[in-house]
Protein backbone atom coordinates (compact mmCIF):
# COMPACT_ATOMS: atom_id res chain seq x y z
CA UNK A 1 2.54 -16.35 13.05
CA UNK A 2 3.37 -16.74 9.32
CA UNK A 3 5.81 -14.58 7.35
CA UNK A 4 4.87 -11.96 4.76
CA UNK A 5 5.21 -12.76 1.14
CA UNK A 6 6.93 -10.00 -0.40
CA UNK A 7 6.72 -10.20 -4.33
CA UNK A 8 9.05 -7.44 -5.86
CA UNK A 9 7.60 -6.56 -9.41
CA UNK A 10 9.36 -3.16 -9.71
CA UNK A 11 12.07 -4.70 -12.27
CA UNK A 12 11.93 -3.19 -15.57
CA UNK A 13 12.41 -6.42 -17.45
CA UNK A 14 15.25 -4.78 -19.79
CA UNK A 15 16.54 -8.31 -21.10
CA UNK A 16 13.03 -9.74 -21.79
CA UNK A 17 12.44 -6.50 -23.87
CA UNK A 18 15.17 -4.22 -24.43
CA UNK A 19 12.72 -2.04 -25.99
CA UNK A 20 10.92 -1.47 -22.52
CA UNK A 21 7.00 -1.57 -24.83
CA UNK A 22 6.71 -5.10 -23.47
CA UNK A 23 6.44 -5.70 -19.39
CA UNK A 24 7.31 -9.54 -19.25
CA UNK A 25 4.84 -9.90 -15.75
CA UNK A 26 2.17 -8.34 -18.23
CA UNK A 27 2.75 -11.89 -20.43
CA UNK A 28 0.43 -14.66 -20.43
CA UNK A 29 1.63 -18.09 -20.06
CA UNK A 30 0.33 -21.11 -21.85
CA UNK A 31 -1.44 -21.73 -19.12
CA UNK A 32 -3.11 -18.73 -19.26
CA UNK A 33 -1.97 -16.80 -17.01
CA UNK A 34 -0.03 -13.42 -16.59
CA UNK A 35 3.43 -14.25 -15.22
CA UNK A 36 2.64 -12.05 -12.45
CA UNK A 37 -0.45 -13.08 -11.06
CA UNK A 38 0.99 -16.38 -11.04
CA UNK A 39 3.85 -15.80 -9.29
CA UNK A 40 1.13 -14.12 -6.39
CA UNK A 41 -1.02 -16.67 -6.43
CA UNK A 42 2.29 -19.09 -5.38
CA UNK A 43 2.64 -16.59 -2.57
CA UNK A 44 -1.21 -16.56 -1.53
CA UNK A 45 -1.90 -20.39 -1.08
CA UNK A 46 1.17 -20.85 1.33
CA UNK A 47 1.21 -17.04 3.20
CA UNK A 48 -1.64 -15.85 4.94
CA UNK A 49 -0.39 -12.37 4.15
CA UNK A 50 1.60 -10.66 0.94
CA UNK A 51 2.15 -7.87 -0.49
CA UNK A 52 3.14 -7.18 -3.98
CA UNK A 53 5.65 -4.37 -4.17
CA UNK A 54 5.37 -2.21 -8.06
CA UNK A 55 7.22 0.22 -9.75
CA UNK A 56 5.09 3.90 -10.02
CA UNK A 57 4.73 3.75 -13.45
CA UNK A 58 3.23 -0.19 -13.43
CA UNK A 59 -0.53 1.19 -14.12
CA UNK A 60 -1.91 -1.69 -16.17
CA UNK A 61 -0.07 -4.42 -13.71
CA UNK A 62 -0.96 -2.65 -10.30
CA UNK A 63 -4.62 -3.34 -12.07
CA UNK A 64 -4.16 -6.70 -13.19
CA UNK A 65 -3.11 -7.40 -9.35
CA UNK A 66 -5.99 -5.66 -8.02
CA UNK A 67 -8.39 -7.03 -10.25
CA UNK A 68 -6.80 -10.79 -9.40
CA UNK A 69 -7.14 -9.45 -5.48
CA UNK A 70 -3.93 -8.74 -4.62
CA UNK A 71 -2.60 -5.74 -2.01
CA UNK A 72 0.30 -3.62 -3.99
CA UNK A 73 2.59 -0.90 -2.96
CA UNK A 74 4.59 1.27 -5.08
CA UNK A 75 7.55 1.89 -4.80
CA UNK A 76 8.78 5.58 -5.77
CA UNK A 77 12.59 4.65 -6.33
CA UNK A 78 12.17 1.25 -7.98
CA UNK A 79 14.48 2.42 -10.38
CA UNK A 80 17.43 2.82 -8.52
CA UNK A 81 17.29 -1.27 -7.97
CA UNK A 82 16.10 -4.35 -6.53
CA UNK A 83 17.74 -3.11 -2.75
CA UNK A 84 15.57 -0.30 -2.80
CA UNK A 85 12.32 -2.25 -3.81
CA UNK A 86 13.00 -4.62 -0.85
CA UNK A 87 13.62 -2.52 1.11
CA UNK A 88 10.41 -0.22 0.68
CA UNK A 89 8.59 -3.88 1.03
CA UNK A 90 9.75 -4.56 4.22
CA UNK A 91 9.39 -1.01 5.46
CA UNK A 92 5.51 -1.49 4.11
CA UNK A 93 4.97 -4.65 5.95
CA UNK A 94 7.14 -3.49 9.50
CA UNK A 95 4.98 -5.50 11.97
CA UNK A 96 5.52 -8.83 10.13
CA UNK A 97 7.33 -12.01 11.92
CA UNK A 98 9.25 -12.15 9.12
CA UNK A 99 8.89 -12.09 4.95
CA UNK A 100 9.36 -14.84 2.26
CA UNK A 101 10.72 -12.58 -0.19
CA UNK A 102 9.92 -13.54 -3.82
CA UNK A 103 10.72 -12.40 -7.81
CA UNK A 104 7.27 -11.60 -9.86
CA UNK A 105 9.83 -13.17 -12.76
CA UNK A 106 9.81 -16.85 -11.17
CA UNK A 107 6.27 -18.35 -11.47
CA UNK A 108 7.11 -22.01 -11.03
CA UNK A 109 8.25 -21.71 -7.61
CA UNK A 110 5.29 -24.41 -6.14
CA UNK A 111 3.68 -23.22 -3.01
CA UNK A 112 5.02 -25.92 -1.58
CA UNK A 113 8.68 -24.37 -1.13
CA UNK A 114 7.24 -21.31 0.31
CA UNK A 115 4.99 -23.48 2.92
CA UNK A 116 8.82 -25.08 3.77
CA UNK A 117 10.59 -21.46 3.84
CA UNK A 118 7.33 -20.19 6.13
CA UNK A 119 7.71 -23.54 8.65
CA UNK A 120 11.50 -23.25 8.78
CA UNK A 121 11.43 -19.70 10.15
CA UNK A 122 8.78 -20.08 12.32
CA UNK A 123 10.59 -22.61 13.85
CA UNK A 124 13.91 -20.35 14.20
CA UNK A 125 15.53 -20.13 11.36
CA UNK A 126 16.87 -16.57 10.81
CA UNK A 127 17.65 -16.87 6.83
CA UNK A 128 16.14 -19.84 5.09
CA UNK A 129 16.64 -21.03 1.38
CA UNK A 130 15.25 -23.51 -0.47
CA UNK A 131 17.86 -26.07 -2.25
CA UNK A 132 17.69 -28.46 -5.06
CA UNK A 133 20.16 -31.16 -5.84
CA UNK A 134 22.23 -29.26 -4.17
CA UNK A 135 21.93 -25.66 -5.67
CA UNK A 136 20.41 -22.50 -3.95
CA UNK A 137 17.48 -20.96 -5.68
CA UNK A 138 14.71 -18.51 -4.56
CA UNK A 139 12.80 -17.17 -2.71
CA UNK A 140 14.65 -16.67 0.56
CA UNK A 141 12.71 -16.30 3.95
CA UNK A 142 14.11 -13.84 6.68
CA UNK A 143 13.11 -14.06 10.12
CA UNK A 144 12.43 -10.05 11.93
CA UNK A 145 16.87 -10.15 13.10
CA UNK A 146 17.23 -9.31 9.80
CA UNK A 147 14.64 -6.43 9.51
CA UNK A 148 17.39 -3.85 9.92
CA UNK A 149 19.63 -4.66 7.47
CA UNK A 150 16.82 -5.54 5.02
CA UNK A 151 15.79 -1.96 5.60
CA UNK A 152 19.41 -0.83 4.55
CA UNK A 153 19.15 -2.50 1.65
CA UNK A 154 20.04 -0.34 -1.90
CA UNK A 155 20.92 -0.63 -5.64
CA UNK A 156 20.41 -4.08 -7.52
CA UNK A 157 21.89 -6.52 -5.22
CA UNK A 158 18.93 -6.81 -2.87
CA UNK A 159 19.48 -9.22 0.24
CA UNK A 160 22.84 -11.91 -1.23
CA UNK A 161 25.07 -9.76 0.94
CA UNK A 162 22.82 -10.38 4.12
CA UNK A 163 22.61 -14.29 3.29
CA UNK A 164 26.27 -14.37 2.70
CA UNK A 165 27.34 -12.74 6.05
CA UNK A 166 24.70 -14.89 8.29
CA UNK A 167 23.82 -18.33 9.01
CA UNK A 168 21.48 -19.96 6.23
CA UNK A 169 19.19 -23.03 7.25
CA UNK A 170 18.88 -24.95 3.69
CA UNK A 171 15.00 -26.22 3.12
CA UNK A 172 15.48 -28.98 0.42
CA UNK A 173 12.60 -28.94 -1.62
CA UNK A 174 11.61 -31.06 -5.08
CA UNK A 175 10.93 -27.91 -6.98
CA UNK A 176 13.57 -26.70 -10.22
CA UNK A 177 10.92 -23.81 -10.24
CA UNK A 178 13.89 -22.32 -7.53
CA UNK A 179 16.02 -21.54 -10.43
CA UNK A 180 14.23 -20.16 -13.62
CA UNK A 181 12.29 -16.89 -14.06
CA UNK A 182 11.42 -15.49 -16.82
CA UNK A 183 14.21 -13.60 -19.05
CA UNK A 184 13.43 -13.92 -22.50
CA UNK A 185 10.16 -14.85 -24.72
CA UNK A 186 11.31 -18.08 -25.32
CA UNK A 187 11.00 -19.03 -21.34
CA UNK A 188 7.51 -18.09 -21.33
CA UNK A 189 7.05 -21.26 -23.83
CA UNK A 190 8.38 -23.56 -20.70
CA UNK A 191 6.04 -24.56 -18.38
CA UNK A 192 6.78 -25.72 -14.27
């Protein structure tokens, strides 16, 4: 059985828009599409199942991803950090053989490196990440041993300390898509 995608897209985007008016997954790229619904789509061609995990107070982008067809589930303390959006994610999706956890921020990432992450922990990997000439990027795949501590998860670290402390199968991929989300207006201008 395939993993579950799980997109977190509960960040508040601070350093795109210290403001908080502008939601950076609300943005359209020049390709013309939202940075969100992107990043899902990446998730949907390699994963037979996802779910995209939202802050409460996300109205117009828990649309967007319903309108685009995409399952969403909010997550009522978002705020305290990433730990707790992953967290709620993995408690939403409990029966899953495992979860390719993704950022909503990263929209390059080709489906490709997910279809790797998916095959490498299906075929026993317990943690897998995706490297690049040599560099770690995202998204990281987690086979069900980890479900526990993935459940423990809290505040803004989400999963490094569980990668750190446990073996890591390395997927090399050709995709720089691994290493650059979305911080800033200026990165929505580069295209992957």
């Amino acid at each position: 059985m395939h993993c579950t995608g799980l997109l977190l897209a509960a960040g508040r985007g601070r350093r795109f828009d210290p403001s908080g008016l502008q939601d950076k997954l609300l943005q359209i790229m020049p390709q013309g599409e939202h940075v969100a619904v992107r990043s899902a789509q990446r998730l949907a061609l390699a994963l037979t199942s996802m779910l995209v995990v939202v802050h409460p107070d996300a109205l117009r982008l828990m649309t967007l991803l319903h309108q685009s067809g995409f399952a969403t589930s909010c997550c009522a303390d978002a705020a305290a950090g990433m730990g707790h959006t992953l967290a709620h994610g993995v408690r939403s999706s409990a029966a899953a053989p495992g979860w390719i956890v993704a950022l909503a921020d990263m929209p390059h990432v080709k489906s490709s490196t997910i279809v790797a992450l998916d095959l490498a922990i299906r075929n026993g990997a317990d943690i897998a990440v995706p490297v690049h000439q040599g560099r770690r990027g995202n998204p990281v795949g987690f086979s069900r041993l980890h479900q526990q501590a993935l459940l423990g998860m809290h505040g803004d670290r989400g999963a490094r300390e569980v990668v750190r402390a446990n073996p890591v199968v390395e997927v090399e991929v050709d995709d720089p898509g691994i290493f650059f989300d979305i911080d800033t207006p200026d990165d929505l201008q580069k295209s992957g």
